[in-house]
N, C-alpha and C. Protein backbone atom coordinates (compact mmCIF):
# COMPACT_ATOMS: atom_id res chain seq x y z
N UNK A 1 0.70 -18.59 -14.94
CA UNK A 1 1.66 -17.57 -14.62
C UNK A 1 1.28 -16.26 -15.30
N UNK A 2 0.58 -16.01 -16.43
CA UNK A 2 0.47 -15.06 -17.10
C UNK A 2 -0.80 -14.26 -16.61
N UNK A 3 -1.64 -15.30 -16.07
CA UNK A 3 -2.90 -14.94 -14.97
C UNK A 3 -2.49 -13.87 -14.36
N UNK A 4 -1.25 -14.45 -13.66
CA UNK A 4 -1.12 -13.32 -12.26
C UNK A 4 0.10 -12.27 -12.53
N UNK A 5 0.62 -12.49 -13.68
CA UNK A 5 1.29 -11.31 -14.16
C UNK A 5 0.17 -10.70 -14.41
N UNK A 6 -0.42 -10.45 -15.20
CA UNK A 6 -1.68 -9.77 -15.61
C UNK A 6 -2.42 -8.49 -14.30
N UNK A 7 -2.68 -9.82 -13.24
CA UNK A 7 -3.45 -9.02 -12.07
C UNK A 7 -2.47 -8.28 -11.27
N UNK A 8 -1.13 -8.53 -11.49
CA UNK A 8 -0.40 -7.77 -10.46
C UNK A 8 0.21 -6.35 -11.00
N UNK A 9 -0.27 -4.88 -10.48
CA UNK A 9 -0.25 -4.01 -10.84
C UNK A 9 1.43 -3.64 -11.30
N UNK A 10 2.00 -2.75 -12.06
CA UNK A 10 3.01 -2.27 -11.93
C UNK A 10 3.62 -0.86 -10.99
N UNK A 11 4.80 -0.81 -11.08
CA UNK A 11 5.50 0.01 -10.39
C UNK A 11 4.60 1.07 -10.95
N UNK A 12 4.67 1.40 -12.08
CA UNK A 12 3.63 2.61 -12.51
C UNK A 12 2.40 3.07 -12.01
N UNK A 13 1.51 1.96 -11.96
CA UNK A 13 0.34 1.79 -11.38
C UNK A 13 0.15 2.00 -10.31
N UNK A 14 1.25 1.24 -8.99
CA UNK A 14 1.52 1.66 -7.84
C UNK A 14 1.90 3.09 -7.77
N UNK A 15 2.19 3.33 -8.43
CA UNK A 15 2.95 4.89 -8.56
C UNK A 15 1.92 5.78 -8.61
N UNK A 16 0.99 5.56 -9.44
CA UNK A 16 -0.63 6.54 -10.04
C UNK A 16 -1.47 6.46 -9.25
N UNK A 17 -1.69 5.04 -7.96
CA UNK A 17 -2.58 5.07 -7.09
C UNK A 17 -2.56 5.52 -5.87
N UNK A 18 -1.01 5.53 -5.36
CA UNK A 18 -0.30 6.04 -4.44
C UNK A 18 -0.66 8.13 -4.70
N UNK A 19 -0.39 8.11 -5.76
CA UNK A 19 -1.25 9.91 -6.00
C UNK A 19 -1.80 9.89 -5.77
N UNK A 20 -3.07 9.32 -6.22
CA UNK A 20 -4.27 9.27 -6.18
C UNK A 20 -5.51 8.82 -4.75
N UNK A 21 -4.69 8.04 -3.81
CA UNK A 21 -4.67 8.21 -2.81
C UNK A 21 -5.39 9.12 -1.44
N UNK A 22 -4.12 9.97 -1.34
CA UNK A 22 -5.15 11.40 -0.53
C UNK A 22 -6.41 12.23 -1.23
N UNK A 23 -6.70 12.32 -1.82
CA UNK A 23 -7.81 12.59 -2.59
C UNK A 23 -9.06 12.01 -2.42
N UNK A 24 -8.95 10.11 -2.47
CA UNK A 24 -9.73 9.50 -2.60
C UNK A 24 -10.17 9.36 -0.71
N UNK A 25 -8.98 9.31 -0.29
CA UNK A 25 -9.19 9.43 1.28
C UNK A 25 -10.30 10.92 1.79
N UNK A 26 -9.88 11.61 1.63
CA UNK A 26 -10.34 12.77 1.37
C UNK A 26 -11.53 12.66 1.18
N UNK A 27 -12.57 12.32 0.20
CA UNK A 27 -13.65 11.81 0.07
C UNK A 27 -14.07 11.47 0.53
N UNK A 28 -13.54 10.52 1.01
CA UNK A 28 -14.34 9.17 1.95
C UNK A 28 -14.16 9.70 3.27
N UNK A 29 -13.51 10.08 3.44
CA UNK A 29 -13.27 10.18 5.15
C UNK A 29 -13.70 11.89 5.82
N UNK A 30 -13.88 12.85 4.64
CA UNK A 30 -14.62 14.24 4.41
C UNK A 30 -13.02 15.58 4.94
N UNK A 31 -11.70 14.24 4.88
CA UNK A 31 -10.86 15.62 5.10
C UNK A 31 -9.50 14.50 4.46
N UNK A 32 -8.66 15.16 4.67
CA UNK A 32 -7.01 14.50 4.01
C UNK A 32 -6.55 14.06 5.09
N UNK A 33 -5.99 12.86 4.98
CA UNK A 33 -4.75 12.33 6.36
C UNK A 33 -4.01 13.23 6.95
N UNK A 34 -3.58 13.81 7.94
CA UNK A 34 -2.38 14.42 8.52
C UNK A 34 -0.82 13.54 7.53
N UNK A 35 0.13 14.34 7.37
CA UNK A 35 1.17 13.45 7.04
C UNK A 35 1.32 12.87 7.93
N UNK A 36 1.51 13.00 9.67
CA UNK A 36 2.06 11.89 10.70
C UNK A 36 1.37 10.61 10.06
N UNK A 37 -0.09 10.60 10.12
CA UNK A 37 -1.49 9.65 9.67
C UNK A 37 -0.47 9.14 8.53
N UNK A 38 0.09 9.58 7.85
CA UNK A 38 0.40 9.03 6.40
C UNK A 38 1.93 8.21 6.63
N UNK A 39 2.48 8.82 7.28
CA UNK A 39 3.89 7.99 7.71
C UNK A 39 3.35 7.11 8.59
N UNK A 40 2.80 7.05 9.93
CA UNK A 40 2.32 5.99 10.49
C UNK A 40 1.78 4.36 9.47
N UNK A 41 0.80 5.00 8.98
CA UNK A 41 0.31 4.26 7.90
C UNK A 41 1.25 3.38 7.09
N UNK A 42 2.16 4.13 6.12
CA UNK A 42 3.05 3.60 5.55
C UNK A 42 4.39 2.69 6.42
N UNK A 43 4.92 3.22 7.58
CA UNK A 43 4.96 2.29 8.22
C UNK A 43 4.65 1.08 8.44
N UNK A 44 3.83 1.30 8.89
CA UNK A 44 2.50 -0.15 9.21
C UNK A 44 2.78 -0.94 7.92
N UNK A 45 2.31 -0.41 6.72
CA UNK A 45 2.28 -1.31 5.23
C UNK A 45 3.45 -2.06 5.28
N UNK A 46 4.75 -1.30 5.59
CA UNK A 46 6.19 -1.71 5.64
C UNK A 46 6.21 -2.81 6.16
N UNK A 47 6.42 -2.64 7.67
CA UNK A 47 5.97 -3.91 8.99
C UNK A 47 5.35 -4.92 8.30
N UNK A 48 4.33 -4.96 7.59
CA UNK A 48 3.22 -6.42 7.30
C UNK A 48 4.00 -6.62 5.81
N UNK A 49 4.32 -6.24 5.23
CA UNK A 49 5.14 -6.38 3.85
C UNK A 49 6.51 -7.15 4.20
N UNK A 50 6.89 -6.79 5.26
CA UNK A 50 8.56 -7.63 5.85
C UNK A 50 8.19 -8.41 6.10
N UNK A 51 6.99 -8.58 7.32
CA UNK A 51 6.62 -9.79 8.09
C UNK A 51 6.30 -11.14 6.77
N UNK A 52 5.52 -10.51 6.26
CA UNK A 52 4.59 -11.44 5.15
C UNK A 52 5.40 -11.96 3.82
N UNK A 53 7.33 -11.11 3.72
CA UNK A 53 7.80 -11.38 2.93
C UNK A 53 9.10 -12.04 3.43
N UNK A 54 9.14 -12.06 4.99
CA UNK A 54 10.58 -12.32 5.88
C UNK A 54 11.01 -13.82 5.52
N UNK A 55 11.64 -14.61 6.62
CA UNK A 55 11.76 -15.88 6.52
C UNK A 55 10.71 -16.75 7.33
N UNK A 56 10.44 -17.60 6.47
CA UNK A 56 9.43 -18.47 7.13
C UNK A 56 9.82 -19.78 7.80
N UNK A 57 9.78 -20.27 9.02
CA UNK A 57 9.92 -21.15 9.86
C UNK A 57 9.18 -22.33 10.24
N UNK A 58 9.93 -23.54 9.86
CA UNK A 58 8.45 -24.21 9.88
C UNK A 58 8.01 -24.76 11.65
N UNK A 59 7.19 -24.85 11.89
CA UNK A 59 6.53 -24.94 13.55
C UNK A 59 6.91 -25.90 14.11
């Protein structure tokens, strides 16, 4: 248990990478997301975060 406390970032962390973010995009991709690009996106994260955290059914 202390394993994966360990590896799992904090709110903080999430917080510093989430800045850090457009920048790094930026780089890589040679310009910054549009905000639509960035709400779409975050969206999306949302969607697979519900799905992957919803109720599970067994088959």
């Amino acid at each position: 248990m202390e394993d994966l406390a360990q590896g799992t970032p904090s709110q903080a962390e999430y917080a510093e990478r989430a800045e850090l973010a457009p920048a790094e995009l930026a780089a890589a991709l040679g310009h910054a997301p549009s905000e639509e690009a960035e709400a779409k996106a975050r969206a999306l994260l949302e969607r697979l975060g519900a799905a992957a955290h919803g109720p599970h059914t067994a088959a």
